[in-house]
C-alpha atoms as a PDB file:
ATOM      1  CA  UNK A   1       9.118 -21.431  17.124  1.00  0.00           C
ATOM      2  CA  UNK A   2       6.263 -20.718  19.552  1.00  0.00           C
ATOM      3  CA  UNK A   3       7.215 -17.055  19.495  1.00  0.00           C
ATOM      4  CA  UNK A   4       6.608 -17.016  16.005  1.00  0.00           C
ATOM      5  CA  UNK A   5       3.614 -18.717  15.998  1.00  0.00           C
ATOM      6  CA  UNK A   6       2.326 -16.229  18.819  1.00  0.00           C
ATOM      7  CA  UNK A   7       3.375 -13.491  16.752  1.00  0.00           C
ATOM      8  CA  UNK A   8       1.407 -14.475  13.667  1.00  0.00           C
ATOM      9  CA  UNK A   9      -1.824 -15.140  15.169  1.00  0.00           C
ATOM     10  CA  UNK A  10      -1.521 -11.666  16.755  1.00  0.00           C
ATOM     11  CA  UNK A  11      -0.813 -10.261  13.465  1.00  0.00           C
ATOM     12  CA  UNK A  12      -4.261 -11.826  11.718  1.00  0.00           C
ATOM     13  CA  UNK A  13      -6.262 -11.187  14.304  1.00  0.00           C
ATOM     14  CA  UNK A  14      -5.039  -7.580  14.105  1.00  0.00           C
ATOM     15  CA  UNK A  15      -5.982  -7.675  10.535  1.00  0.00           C
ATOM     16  CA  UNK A  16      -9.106  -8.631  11.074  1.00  0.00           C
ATOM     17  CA  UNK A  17      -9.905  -5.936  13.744  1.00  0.00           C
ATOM     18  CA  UNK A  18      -8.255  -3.569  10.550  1.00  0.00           C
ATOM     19  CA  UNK A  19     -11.021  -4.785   8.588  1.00  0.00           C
ATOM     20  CA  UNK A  20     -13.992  -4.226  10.717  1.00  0.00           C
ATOM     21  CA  UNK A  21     -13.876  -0.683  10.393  1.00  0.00           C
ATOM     22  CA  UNK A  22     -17.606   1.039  10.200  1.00  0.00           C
ATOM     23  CA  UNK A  23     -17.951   2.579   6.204  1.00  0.00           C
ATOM     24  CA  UNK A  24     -17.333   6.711   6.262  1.00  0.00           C
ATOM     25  CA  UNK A  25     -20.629   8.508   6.590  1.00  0.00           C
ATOM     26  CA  UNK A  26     -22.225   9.847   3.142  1.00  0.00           C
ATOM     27  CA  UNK A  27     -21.511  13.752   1.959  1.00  0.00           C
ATOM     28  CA  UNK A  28     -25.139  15.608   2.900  1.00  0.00           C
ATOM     29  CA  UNK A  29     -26.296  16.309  -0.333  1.00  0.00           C
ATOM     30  CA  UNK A  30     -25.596  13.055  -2.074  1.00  0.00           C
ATOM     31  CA  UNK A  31     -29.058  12.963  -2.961  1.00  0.00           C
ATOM     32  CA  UNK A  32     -28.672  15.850  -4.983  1.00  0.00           C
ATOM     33  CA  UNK A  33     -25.624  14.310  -6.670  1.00  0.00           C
ATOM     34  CA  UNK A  34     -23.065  16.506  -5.627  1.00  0.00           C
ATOM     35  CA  UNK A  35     -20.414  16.333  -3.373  1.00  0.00           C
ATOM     36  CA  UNK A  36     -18.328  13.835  -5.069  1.00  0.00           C
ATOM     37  CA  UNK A  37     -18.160   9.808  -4.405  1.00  0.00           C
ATOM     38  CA  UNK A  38     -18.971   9.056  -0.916  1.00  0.00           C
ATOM     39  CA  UNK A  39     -15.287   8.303   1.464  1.00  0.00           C
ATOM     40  CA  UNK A  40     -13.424  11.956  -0.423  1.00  0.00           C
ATOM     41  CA  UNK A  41     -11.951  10.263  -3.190  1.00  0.00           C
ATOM     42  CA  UNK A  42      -9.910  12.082  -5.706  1.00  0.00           C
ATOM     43  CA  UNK A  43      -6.421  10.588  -4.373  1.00  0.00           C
ATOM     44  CA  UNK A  44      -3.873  11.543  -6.400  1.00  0.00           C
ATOM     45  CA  UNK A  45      -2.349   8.254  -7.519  1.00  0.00           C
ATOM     46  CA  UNK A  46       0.134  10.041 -10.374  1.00  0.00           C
ATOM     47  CA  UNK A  47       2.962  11.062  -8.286  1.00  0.00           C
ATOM     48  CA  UNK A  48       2.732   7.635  -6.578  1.00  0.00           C
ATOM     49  CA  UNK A  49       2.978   5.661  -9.872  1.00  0.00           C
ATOM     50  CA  UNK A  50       6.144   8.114 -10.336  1.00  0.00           C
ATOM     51  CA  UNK A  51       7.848   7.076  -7.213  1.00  0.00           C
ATOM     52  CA  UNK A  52       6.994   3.309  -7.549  1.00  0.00           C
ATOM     53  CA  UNK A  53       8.550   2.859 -10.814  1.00  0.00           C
ATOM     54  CA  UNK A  54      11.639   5.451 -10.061  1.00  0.00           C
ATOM     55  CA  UNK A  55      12.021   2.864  -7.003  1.00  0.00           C
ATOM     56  CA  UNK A  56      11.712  -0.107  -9.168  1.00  0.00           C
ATOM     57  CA  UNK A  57      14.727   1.502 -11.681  1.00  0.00           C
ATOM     58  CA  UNK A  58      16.767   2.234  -8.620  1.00  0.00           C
ATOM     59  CA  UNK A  59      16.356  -1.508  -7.323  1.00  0.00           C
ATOM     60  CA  UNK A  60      17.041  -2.685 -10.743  1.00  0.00           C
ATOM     61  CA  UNK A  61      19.961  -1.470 -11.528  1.00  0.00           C
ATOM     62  CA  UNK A  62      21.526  -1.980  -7.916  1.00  0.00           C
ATOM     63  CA  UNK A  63      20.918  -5.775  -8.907  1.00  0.00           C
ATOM     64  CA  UNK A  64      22.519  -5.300 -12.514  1.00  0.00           C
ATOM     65  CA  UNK A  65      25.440  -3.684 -10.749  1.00  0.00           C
ATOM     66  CA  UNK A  66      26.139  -6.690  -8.356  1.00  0.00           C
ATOM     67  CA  UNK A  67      25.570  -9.125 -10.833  1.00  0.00           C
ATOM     68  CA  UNK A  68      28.587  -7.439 -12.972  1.00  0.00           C
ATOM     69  CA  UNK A  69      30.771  -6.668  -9.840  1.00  0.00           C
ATOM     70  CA  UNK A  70      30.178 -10.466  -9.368  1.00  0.00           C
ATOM     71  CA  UNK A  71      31.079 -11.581 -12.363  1.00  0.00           C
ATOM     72  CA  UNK A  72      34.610  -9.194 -12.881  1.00  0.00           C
ATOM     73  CA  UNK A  73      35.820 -10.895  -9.380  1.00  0.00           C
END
């Protein structure tokens, strides 16, 4: 029990340290509007959405497929 509680303490005060991160510096011509939106941006999210609900299917219908193996025992 005091292991655990060791262990999560460590793990929110790691979180916070996570969180105190300076911001990224500004592109050098954001004055001038270009340059795009200051950090980079333009992560591609659409392959991502892809995988999360192909993952989501796959999970699915592992759980369909143990509920009926359950119920033909």
């Amino acid at each position: 029990m005091k292991k655990l509680m060791v262990l999560s303490i460590l793990l929110m005060i790691s979180g916070l340290a996570i969180m105190a991160q300076a911001p990224p510096t500004p592109p050098v011509n954001a004055n001038e509007g270009g340059g795009g939106p200051v950090g980079g941006g333009g992560a591609p999210i659409g392959s991502g959405i892809v995988l999360l609900i192909a993952l989501a299917a796959g999970y699915g219908g592992k759980k369909i497929f143990d509920v009926k193996k359950k119920l033909a025992e």
